[in-house]
Protein backbone atom coordinates (compact mmCIF):
# COMPACT_ATOMS: atom_id res chain seq x y z
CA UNK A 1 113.89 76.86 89.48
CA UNK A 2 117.41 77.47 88.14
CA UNK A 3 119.56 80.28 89.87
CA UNK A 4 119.46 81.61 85.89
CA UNK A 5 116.39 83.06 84.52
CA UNK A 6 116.25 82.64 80.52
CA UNK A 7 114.35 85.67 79.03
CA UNK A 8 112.58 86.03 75.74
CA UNK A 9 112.00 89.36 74.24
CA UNK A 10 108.95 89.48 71.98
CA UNK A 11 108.89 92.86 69.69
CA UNK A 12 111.96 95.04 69.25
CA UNK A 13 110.28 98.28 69.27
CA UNK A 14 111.42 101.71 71.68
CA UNK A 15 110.27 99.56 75.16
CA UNK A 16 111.93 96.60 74.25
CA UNK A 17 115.50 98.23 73.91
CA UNK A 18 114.72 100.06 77.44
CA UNK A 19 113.55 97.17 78.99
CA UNK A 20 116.20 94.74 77.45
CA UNK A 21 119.05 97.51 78.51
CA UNK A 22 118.35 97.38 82.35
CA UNK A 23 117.96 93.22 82.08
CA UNK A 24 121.18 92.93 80.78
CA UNK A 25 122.43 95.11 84.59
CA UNK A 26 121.05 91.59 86.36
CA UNK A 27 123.45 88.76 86.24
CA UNK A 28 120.96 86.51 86.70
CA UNK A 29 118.64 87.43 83.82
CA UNK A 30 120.00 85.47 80.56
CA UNK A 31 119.21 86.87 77.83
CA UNK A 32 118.36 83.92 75.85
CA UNK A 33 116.42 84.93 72.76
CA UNK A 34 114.23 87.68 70.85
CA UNK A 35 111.54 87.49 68.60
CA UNK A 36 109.78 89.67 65.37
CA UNK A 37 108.06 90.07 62.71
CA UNK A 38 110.69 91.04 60.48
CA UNK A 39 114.17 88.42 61.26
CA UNK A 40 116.35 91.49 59.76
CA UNK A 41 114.91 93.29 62.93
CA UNK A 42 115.51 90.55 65.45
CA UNK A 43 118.93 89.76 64.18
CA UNK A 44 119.77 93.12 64.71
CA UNK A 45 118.26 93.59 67.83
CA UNK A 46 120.13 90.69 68.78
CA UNK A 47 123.73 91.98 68.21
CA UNK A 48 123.14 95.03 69.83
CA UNK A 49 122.71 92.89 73.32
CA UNK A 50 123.72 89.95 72.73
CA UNK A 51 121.23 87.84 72.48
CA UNK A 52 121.83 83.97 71.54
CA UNK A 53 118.62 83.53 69.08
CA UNK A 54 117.07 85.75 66.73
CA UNK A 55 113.39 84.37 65.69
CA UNK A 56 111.97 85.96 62.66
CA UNK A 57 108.17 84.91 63.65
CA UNK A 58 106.42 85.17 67.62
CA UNK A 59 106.12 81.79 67.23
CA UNK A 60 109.37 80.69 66.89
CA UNK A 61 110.13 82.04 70.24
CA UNK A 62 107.66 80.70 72.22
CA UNK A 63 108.23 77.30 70.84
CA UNK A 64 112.09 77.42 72.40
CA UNK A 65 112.51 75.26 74.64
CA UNK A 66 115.31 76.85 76.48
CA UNK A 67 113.11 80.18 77.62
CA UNK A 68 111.54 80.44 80.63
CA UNK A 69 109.72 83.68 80.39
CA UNK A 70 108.74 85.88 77.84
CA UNK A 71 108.52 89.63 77.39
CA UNK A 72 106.15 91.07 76.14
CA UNK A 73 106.49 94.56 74.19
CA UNK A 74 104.25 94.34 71.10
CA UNK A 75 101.10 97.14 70.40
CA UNK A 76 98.85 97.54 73.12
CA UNK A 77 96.09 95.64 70.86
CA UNK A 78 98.76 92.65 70.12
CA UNK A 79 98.46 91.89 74.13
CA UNK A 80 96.03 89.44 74.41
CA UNK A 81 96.74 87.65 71.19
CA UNK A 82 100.63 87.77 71.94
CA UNK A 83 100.03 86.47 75.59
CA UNK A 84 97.62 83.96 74.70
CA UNK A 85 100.23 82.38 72.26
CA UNK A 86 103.32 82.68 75.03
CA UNK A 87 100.82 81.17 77.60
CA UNK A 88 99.39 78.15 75.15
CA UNK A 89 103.18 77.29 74.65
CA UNK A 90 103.84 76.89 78.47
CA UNK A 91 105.44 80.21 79.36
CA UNK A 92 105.77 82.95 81.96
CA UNK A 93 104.93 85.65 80.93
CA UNK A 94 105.43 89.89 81.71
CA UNK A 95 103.23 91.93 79.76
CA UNK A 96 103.62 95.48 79.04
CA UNK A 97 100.85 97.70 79.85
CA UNK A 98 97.70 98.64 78.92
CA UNK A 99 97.31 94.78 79.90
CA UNK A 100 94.89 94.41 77.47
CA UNK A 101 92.83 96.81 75.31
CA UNK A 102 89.68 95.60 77.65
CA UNK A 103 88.07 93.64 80.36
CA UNK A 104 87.26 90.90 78.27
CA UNK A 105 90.41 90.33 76.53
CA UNK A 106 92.22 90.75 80.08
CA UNK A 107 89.61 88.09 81.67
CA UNK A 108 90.40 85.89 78.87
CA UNK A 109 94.16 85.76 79.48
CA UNK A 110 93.89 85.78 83.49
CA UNK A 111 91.85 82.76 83.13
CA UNK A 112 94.07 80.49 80.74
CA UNK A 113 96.74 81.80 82.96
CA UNK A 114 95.27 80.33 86.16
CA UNK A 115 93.55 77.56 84.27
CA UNK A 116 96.82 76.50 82.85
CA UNK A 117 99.22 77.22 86.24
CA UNK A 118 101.23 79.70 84.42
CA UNK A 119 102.87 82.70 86.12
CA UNK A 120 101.36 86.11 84.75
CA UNK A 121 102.32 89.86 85.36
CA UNK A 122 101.59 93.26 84.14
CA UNK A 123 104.59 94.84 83.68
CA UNK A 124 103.51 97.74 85.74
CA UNK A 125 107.17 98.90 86.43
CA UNK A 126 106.56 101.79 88.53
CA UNK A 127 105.66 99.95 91.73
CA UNK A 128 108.85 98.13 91.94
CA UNK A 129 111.59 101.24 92.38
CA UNK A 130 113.33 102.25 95.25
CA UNK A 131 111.14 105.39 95.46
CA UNK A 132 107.51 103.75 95.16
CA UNK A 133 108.67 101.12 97.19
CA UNK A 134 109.78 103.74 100.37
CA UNK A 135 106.06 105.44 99.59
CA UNK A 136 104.12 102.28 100.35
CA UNK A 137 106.46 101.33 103.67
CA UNK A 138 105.62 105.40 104.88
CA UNK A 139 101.96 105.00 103.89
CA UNK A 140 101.44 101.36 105.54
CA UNK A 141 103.12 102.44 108.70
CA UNK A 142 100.91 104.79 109.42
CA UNK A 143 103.81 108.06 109.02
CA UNK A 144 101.14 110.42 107.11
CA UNK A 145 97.50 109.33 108.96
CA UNK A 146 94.53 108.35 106.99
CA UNK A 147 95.15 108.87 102.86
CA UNK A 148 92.68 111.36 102.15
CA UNK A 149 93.68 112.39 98.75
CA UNK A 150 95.87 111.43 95.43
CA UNK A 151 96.36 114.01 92.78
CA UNK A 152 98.72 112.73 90.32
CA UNK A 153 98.96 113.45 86.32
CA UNK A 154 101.16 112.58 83.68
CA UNK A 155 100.93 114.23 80.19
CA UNK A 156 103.43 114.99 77.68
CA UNK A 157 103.53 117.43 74.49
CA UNK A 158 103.53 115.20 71.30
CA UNK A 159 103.33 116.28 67.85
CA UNK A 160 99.92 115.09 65.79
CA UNK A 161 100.90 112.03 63.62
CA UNK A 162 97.32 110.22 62.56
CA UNK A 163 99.26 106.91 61.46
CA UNK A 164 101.50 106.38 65.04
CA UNK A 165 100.31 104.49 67.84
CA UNK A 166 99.29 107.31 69.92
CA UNK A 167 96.75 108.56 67.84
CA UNK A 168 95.62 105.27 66.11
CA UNK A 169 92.51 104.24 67.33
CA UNK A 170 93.31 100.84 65.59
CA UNK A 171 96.68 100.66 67.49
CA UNK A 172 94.97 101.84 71.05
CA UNK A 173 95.79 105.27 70.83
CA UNK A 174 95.02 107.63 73.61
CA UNK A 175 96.12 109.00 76.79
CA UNK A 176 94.34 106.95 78.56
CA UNK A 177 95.96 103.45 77.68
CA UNK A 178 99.36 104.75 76.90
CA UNK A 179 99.87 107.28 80.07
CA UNK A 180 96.73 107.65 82.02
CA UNK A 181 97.39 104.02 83.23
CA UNK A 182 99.81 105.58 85.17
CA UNK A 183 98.06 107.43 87.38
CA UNK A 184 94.93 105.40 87.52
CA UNK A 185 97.28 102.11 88.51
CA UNK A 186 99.21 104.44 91.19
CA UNK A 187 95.80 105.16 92.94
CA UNK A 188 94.36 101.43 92.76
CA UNK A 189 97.95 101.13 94.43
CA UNK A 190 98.04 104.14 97.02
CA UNK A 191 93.76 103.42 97.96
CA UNK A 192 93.74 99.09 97.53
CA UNK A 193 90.48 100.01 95.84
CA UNK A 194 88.42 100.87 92.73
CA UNK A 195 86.83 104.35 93.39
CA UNK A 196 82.81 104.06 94.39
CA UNK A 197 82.01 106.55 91.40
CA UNK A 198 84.25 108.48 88.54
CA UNK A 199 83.71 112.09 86.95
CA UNK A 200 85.73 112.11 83.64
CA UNK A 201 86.27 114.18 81.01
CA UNK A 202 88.19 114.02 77.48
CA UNK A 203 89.35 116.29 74.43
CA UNK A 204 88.64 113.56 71.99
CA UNK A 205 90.89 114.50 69.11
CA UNK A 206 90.54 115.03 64.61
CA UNK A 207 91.56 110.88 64.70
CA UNK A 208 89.09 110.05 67.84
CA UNK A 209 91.26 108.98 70.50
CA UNK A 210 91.34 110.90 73.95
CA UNK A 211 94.13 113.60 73.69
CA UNK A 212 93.83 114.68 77.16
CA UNK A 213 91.75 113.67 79.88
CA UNK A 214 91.01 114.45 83.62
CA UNK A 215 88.62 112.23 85.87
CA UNK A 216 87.91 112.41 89.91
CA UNK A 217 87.92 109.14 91.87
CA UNK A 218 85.53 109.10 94.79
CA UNK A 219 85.88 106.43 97.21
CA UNK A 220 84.30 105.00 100.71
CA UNK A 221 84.86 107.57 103.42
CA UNK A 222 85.07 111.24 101.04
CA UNK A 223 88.62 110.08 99.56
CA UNK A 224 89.32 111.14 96.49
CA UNK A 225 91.97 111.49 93.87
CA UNK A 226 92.03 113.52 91.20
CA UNK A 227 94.07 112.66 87.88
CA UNK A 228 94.86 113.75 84.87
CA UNK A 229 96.74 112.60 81.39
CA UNK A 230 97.63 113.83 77.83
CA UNK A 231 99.27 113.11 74.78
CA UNK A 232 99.05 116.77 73.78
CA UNK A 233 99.55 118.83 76.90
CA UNK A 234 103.23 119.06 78.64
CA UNK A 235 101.62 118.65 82.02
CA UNK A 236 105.01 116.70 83.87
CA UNK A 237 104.23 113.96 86.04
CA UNK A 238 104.06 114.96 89.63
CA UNK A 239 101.92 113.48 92.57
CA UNK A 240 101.01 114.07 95.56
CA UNK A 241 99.57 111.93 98.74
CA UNK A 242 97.72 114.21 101.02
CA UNK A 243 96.92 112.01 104.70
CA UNK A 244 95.22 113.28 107.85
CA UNK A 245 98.69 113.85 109.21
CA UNK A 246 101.09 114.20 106.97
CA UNK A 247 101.79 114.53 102.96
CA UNK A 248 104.04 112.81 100.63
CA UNK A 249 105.29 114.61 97.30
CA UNK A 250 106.64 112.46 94.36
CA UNK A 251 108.41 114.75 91.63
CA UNK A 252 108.10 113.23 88.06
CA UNK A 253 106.68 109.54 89.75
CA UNK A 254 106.89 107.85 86.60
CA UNK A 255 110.70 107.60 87.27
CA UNK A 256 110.47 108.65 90.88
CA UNK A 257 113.91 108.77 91.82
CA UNK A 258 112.62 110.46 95.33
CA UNK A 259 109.95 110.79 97.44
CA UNK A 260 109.53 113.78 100.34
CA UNK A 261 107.83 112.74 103.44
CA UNK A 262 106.21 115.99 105.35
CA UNK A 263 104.61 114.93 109.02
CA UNK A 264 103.11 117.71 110.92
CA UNK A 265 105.48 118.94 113.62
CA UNK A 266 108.69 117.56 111.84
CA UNK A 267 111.07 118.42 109.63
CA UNK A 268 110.45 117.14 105.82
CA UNK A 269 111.94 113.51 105.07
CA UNK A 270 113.37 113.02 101.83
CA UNK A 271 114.73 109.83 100.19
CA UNK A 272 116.67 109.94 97.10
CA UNK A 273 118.41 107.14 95.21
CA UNK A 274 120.27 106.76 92.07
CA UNK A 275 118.88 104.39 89.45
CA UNK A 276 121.23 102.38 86.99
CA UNK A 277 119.48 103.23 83.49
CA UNK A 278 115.84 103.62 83.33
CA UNK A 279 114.45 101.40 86.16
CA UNK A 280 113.02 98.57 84.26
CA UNK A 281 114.94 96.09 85.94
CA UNK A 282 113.31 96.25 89.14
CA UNK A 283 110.11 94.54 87.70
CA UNK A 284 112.31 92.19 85.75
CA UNK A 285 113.74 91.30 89.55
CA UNK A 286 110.26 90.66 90.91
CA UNK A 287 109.58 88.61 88.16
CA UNK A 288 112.37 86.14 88.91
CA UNK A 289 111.89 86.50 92.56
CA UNK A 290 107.76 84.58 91.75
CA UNK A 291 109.38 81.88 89.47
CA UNK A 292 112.12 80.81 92.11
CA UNK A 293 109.29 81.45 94.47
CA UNK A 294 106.67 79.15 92.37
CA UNK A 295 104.10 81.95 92.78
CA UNK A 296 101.92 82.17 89.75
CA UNK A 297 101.16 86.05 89.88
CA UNK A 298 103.05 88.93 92.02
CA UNK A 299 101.91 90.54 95.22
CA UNK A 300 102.62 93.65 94.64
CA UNK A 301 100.70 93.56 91.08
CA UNK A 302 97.84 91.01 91.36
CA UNK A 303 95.90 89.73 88.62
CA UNK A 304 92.82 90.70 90.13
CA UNK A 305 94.15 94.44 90.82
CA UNK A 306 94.81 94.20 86.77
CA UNK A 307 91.80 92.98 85.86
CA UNK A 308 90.09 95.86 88.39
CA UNK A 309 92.16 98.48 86.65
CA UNK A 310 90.91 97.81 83.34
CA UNK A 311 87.42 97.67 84.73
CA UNK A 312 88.14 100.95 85.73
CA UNK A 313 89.34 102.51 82.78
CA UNK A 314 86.34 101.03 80.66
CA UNK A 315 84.15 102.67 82.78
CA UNK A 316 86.11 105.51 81.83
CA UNK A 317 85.72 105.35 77.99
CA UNK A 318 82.54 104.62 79.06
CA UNK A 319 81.64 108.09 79.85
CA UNK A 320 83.51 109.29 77.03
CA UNK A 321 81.78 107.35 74.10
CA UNK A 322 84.91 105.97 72.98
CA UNK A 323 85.31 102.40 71.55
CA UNK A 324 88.18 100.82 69.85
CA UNK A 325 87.54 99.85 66.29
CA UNK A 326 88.25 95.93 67.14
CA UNK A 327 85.22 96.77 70.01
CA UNK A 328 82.88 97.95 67.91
């Protein structure tokens, strides 16, 4: 493939601009075109980075010739449609998270996907910064033992607003799909596995979406991790990696600008690094890196780890008793 990657942007919402802002720090993304809804809002959208085409429909966009991957940054319950459409029009594609809203609709887009030879990725941006990355060399070299133990949340305080997309049922809302895929994905990540057995619990909110939740993984061998999220509850978004020798400490590992390595017998480790805007660029990077490569998925974020994930966290709502209303 081209030395130039041509990048679509579908949806101009709050992720878009944060993803589209660290694309345009990588001289070899080209920022070729963005698509909405509303043309007004892509036009705009498009001046403020300058992008070459504004579409005023998603299906303008995927039907340019000249784009070579698409973006994905619609409402969680827009994925599968919205990746379905990219896909069917012979596109790469990087799809926000939640994935999907469920197995099925992520099994459905996997499989045209692979049926179809198409690249595919959850954008799952996390495991691609400096940070994360230094965590999985320490863990895989053996610097802090056995894993024994995750505990990792992520919750923030947000004010009650029945219509917005966090408390929505229609839209997905929840802290499960919009920040407890955090810490469930960093686990799947830190253990290669799906826990053996969960033990969740939610405060299921006045519009019926989980407004905080916390579950225990159990795995093969007594490891455990133990997570929590919340749309309601300022609750930061720390972790921590407890091995038989050694512990790892991530402050705030959604951004995780550093990482503190603590072996028995030495002297804490820390790495630190500086990150050019929010850190989005680092999965845009991995992206490219497949496409020149002709991989169809990424190794660091398989299709099948997706697919587990979201296995996962149905068997979570499981427990709960909560369904979507396009489930029910």
């Amino acid at each position: 493939m081209k030395n130039q990657i041509n990048w679509g942007i579908m949806a101009t919402g709050v992720i878009a601009h944060k993803f589209v802002s660290d694309l345009k720090l990588l001289e070899d993304a080209n920022l070729m075109a963005v698509g909405s809804r509303n043309e007004a809002s892509a036009r705009e959208f498009a001046a403020q980075y300058g992008i070459k085409k504004a579409y005023g429909s998603y299906e303008a966009l995927v039907a340019d010739p000249d784009v070579d991957v698409i973006y994905i940054a619609t409402p969680h319950p827009m994925h599968h449609d919205n990746a379905l459409l990219c896909l069917k029009a012979g596109k790469a594609v990087l799809c926000e998270k939640p994935f999907c809203m469920n197995v099925r609709e992520s099994k459905e887009v996997i499989d045209y996907a692979r049926s179809s030879d198409l690249f595919l990725m959850e954008a799952m941006w996390t495991r691609y910064i400096p940070a994360i990355v230094k965590v999985r060399e320490w863990i895989d070299s053996g610097m802090i033992g056995e894993v024994l133990c995750l505990k990792a949340d992520f919750g923030y305080r947000s004010e009650l607003n029945p219509e917005s997309r966090l408390f929505n049922p229609a839209l997905g809302g929840g802290a499960l799909l919009d920040v407890g895929i955090y810490p469930v994905s960093f686990a799947s990540m830190i253990f290669k596995s799906q826990p053996k057995s969960v033990h969740t619990t939610a405060a299921i909110g006045q519009t019926g979406v989980d407004e905080q939740f916390g579950a225990i993984f159990s795995y093969e061998g007594g490891k455990m991790a133990n997570l929590m999220g919340a749309l309601r509850t300022d609750m930061g978004a720390d972790a921590w990696i407890l091995g038989s020798e050694g512990k790892i400490f991530i402050p705030d590992f959604f951004y995780a600008k550093e990482a503190t390595l603590m072996v028995k017998g030495k002297g804490p480790e820390r790495f630190a690094t500086k990150i050019e805007g929010t850190g989005y660029q680092y999965e845009a990077i991995e992206v490219m890196r497949c496409l020149r490569e002709g991989l169809k998925e990424s190794p660091l974020m398989p299709l099948d780890e997706t697919l587990a994930i979201m296995e996962t966290m149905d068997g979570i709502r499981k427990q709960w008793g909560l369904k979507y209303p396009q489930e029910v």
